[in-house]
Protein backbone atom coordinates (compact mmCIF):
# COMPACT_ATOMS: atom_id res chain seq x y z
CA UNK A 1 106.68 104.22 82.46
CA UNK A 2 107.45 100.64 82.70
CA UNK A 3 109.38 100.04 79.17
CA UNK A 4 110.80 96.49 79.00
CA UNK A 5 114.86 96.40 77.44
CA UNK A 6 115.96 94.10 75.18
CA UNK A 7 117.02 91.11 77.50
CA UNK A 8 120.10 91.37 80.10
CA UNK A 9 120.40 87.39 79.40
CA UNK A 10 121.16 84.58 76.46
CA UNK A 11 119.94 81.30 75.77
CA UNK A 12 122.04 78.27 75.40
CA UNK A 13 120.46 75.13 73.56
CA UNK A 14 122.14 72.88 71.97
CA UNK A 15 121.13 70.43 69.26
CA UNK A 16 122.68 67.13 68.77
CA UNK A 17 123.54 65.95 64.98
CA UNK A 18 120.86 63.33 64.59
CA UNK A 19 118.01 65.67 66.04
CA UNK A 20 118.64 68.28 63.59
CA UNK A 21 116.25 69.63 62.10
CA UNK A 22 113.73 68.95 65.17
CA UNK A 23 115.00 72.58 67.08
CA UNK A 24 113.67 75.67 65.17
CA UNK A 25 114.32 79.30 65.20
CA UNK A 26 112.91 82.43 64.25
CA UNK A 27 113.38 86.00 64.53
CA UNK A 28 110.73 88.90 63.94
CA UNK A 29 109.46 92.00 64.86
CA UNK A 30 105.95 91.38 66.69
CA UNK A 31 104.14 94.06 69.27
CA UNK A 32 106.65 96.67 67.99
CA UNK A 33 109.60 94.51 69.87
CA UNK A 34 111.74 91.46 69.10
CA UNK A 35 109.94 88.07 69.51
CA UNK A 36 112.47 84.98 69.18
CA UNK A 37 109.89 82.23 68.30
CA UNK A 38 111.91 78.37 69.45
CA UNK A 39 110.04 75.64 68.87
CA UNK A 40 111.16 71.40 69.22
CA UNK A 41 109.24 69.62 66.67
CA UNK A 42 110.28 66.18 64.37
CA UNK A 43 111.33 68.26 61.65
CA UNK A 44 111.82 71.85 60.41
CA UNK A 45 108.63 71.98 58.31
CA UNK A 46 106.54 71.06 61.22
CA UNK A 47 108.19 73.51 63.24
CA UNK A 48 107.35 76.08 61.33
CA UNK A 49 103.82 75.80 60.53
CA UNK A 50 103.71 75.78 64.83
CA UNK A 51 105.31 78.96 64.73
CA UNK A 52 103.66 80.58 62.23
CA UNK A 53 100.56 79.57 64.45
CA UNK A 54 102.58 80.97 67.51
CA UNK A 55 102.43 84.47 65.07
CA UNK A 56 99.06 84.66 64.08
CA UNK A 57 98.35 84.48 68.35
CA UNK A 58 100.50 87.04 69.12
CA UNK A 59 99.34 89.11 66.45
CA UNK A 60 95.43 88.61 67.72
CA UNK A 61 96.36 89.82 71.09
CA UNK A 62 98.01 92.37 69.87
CA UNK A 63 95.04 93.39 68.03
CA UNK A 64 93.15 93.25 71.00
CA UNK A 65 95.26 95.48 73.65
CA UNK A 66 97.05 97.55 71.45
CA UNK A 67 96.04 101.46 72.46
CA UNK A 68 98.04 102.51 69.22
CA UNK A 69 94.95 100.39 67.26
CA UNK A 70 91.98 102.96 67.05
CA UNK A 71 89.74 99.84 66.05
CA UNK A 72 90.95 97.82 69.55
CA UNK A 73 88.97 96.84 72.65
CA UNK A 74 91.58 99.01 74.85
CA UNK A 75 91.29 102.18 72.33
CA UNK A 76 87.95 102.42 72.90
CA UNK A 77 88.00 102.11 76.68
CA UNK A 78 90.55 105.04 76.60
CA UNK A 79 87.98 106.98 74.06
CA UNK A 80 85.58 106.76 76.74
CA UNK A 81 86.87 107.98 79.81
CA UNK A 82 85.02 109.41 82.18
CA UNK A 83 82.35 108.98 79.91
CA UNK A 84 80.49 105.59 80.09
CA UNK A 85 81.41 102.07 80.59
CA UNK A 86 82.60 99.97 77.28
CA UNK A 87 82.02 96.11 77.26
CA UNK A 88 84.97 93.70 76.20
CA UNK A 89 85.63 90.38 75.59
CA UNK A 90 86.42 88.58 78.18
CA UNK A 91 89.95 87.84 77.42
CA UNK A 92 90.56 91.66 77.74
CA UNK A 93 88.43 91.66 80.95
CA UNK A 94 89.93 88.94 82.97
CA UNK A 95 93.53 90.41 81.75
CA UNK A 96 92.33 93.74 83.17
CA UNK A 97 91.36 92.29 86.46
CA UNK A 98 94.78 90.54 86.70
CA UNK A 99 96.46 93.45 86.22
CA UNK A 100 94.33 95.65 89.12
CA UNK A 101 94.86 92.48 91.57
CA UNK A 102 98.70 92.92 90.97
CA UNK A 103 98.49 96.78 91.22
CA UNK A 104 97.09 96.29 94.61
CA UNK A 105 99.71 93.20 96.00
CA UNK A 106 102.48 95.80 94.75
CA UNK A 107 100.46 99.05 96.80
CA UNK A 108 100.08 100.84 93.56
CA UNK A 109 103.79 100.23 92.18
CA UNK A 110 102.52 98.36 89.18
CA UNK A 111 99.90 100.02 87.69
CA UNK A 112 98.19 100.04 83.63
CA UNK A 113 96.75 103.32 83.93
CA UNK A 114 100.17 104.36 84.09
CA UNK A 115 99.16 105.25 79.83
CA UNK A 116 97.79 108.75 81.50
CA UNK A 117 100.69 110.17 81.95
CA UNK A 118 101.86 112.81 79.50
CA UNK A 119 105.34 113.16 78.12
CA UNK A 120 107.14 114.66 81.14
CA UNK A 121 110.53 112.55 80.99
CA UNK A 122 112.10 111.97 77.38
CA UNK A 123 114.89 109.56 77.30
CA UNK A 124 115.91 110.43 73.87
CA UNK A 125 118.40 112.53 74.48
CA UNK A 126 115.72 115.64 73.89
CA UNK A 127 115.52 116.68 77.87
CA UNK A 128 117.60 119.36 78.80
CA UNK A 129 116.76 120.41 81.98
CA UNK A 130 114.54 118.23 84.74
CA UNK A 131 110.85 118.88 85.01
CA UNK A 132 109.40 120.63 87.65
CA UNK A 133 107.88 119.40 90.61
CA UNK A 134 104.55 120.37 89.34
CA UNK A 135 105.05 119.10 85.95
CA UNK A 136 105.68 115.88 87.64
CA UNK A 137 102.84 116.02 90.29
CA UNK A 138 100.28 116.53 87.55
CA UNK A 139 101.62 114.06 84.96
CA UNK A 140 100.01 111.61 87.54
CA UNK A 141 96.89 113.36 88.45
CA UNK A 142 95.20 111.02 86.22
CA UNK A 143 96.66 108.05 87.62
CA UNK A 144 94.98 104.98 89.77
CA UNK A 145 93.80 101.44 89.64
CA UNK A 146 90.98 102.38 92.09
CA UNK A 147 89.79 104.45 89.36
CA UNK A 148 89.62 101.60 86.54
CA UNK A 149 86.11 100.18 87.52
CA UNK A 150 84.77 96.86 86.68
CA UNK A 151 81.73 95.25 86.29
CA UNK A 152 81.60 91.93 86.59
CA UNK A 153 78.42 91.34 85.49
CA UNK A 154 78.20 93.18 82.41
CA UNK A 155 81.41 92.66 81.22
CA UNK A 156 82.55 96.12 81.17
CA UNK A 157 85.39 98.71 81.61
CA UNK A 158 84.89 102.21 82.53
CA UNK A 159 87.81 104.60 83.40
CA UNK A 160 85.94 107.32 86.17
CA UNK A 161 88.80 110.07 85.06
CA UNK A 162 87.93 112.07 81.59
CA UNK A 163 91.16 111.90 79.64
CA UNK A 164 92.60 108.57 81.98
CA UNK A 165 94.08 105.64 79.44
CA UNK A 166 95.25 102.61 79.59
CA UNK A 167 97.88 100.63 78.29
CA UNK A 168 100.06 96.91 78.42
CA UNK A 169 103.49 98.16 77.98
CA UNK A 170 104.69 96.51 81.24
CA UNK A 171 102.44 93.19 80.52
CA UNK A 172 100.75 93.08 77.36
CA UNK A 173 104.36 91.26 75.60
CA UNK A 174 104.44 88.55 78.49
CA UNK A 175 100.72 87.50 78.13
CA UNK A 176 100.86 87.36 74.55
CA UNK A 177 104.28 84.83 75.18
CA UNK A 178 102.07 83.05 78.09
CA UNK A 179 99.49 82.48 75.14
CA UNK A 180 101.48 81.50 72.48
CA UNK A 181 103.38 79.06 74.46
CA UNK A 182 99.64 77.57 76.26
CA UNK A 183 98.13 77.14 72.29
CA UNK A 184 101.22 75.37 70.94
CA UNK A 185 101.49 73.20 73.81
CA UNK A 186 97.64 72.53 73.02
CA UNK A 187 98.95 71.32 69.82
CA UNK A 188 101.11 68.90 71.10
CA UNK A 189 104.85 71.08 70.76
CA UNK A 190 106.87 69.63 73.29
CA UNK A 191 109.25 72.07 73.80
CA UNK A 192 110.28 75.37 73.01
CA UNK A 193 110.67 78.91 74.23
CA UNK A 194 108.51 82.44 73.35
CA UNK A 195 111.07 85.07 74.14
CA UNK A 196 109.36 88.42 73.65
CA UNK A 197 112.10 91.03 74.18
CA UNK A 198 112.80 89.64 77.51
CA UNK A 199 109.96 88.74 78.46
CA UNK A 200 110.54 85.05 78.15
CA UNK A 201 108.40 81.70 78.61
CA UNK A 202 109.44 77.90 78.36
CA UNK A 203 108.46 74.89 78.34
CA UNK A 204 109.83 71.11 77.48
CA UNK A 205 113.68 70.32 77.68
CA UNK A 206 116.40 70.44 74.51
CA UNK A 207 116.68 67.92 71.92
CA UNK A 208 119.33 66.52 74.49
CA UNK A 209 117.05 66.14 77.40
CA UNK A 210 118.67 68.93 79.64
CA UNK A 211 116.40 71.58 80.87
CA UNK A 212 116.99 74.80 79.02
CA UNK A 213 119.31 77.17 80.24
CA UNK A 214 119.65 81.07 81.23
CA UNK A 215 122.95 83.15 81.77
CA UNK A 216 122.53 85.98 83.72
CA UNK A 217 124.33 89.23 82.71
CA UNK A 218 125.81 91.54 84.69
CA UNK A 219 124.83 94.83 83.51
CA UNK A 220 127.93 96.43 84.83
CA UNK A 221 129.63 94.00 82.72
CA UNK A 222 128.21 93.03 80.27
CA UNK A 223 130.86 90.46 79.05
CA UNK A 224 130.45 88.22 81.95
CA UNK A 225 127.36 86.31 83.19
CA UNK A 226 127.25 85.96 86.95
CA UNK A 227 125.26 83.06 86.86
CA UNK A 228 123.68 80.50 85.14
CA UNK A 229 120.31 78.77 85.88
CA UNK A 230 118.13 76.03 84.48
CA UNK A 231 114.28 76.55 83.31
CA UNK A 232 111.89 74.15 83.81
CA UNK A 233 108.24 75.55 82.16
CA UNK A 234 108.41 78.76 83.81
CA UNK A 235 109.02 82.69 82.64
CA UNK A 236 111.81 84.65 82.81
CA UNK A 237 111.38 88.43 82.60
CA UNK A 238 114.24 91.00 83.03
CA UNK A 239 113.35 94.97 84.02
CA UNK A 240 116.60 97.15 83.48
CA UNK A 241 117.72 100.98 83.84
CA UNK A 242 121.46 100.77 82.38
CA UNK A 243 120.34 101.73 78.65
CA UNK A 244 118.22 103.98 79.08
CA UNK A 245 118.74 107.55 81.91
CA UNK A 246 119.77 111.10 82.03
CA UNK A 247 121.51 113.30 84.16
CA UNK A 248 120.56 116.35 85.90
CA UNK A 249 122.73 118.03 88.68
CA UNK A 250 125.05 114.66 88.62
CA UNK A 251 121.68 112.27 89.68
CA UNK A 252 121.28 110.03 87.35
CA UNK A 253 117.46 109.44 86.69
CA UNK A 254 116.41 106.34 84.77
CA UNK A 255 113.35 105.26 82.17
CA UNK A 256 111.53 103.36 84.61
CA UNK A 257 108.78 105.61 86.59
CA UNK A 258 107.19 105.45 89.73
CA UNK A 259 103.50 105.57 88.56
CA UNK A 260 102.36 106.92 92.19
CA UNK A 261 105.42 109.66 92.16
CA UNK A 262 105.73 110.54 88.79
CA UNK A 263 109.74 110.16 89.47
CA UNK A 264 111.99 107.50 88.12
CA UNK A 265 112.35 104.58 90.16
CA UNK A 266 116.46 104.59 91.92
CA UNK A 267 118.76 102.36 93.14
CA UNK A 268 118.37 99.44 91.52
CA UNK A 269 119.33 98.72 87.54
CA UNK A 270 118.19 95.48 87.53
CA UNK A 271 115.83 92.96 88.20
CA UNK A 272 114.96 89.32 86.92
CA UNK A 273 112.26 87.55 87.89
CA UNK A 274 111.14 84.00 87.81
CA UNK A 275 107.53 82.97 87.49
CA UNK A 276 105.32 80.23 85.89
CA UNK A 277 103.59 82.77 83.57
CA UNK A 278 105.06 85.19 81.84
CA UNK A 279 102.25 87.75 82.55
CA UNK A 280 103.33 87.77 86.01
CA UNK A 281 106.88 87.68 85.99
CA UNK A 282 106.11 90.74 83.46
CA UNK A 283 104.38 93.21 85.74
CA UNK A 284 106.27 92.29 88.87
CA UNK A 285 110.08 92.46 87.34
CA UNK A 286 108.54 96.14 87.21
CA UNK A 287 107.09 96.13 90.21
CA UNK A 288 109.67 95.27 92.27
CA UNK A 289 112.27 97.42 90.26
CA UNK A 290 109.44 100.47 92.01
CA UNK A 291 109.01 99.36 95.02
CA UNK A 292 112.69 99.01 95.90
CA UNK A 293 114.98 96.19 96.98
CA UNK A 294 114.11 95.64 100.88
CA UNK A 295 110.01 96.33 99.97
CA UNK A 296 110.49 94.36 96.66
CA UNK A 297 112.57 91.34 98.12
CA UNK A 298 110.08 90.94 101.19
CA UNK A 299 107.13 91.04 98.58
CA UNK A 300 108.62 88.32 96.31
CA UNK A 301 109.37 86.51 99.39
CA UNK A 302 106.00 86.33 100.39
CA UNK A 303 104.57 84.67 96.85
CA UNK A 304 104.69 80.77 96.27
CA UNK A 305 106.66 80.06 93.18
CA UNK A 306 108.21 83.28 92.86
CA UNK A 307 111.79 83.94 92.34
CA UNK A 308 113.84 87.07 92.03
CA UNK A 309 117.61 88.38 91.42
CA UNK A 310 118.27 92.14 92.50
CA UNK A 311 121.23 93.84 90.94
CA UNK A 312 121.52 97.51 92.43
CA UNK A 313 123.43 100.82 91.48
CA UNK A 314 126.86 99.78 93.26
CA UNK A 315 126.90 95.79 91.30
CA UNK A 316 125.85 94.09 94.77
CA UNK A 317 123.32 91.09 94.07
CA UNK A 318 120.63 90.09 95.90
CA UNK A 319 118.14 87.17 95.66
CA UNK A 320 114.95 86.15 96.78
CA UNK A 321 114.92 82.85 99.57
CA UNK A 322 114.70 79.88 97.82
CA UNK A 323 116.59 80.62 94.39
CA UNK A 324 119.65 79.00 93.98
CA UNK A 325 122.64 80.68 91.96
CA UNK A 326 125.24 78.32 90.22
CA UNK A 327 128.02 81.02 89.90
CA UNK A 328 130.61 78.60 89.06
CA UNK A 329 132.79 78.65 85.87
């Protein structure tokens, strides 16, 4: 369901001759997606040894929600389903609890038991023909928040379906950039950004003292940005349908499912939203991308702090109230 693309957007930072080497950058494959790791610091070996500690946090959580991991928390919640309640740290719990309060502000669009569904699109290029309505009507039989059931006071997890799962794909990259950006500020970084394919976080301004900055990408072209917006500590998270889709009957049906349908969300192919944690801006770039743009708009509209930029199938834009667009040249 709920795959984040690489980002629709680029940085631009620039680094003045006598701050050099104070703005570091590196590149590496974290979570199974590209993390760009920027950190500000008062010289490169400094900066480094922050983001190697950025690493090792990101590679913790990972450790932690990852339902590929036998050994993790979340694998053995999936294990057993329908079968008792597992106890989990409570990092895991309180992320869990999060992500059921969203499903239920988004009625159900956002969802992490969305990992129950079987195989039943392939965007791969291996789907010939489109699935049939009960294909799809049973690839969700085994989905539902209502059915993830917590206990508060023993800590625990307990999926009521047998064979129900879990999963993080549509949050677990923009908690672990919330959490790398939180322990490094901890440390005293004063700047930098955690961009984890898309999912990005910020804090601090550029060596320059200018607030770092975001170009927005059209994704109908993808040579021209159609805006370009300054940061200030917040996330940035981008949800997006133009890479991957296939065709049946000349509808063009995209990556991103409905988890209450089983079908792929339509008529939007892109969505950026603006949040102060990543983790949020995460599951509802998703979330609205479901829910549509009038239901999605109204919902964003309705959140203090929260910011969004609607691109749908025919290139029109569309924003939430109170962002503001510098489209000039």
């Amino acid at each position: 369901m709920l795959k984040k693309l690489l980002p629709v957007f680029i940085f631009l930072f620039y680094v003045s001759a006598e701050a050099q080497p104070a703005t570091v950058k590196r590149t590496l494959k974290l979570m199974g997606s590209r993390f760009d790791i920027t950190v500000v610091a008062q010289d490169e070996a400094e900066a480094n040894k922050y983001i190697d500690t950025a690493i090792a946090e990101i590679s913790r959580i990972e450790k932690m929600i990852s339902s590929w991991d036998p050994a993790s928390e979340t694998s053995a919640i999936n294990k057993n389903a329908g079968l008792h309640p597992v106890k989990v740290s409570g990092e895991l719990f309180q992320l869990i609890k999060r992500a059921k309060g969203i499903s239920k502000l988004t009625d159900g669009a956002f969802d992490i038991s969305y990992a129950s569904m079987d195989n039943t699109w392939k965007f791969d290029g291996s789907m010939q023909e489109m699935p049939s309505e009960e294909k799809i009507k049973a690839s969700v039989a085994k989905v539902g928040h209502e059915n993830i059931i917590l206990n508060e006071a023993e800590q625990s997890v307990f999926l009521k379906l047998p064979g129900m799962k879990i999963g993080f794909g549509a949050i677990g990259k923009g908690y672990a950039a919330d959490k790398a950006k939180n322990l490094l500020q901890q440390k005293g970084v004063a700047a930098g950004i955690i961009n984890a394919s898309g999912d990005m976080n910020t804090w601090g301004k550029q060596v320059n003292g200018q607030d770092w900055k975001v170009a927005i990408t059209n994704p109908l072209d993808k040579n021209k940005a159609f805006a370009l917006l300054p940061i200030k500590n917040e996330a940035v998270v981008t949800s997006g349908d133009y890479e991957k889709f296939v065709e049946f009957n000349g509808t063009r049906y995209a990556h991103i499912i409905d988890p209450r349908t089983g079908y792929p969300a339509a008529g939007i192919i892109s969505v950026t939203v603006f949040a102060p944690k990543a983790e949020l801006a995460d599951a509802l770039a998703t979330s609205v991308f479901v829910m549509g743009r009038e239901v999605g708009l109204n919902r964003i509209n309705q959140l203090p702090g929260i910011e969004c930029i609607i691109i749908d199938t025919e290139g029109n834009i569309f924003t939430s109230d109170h962002i503001e667009i510098n489209t000039s040249k």
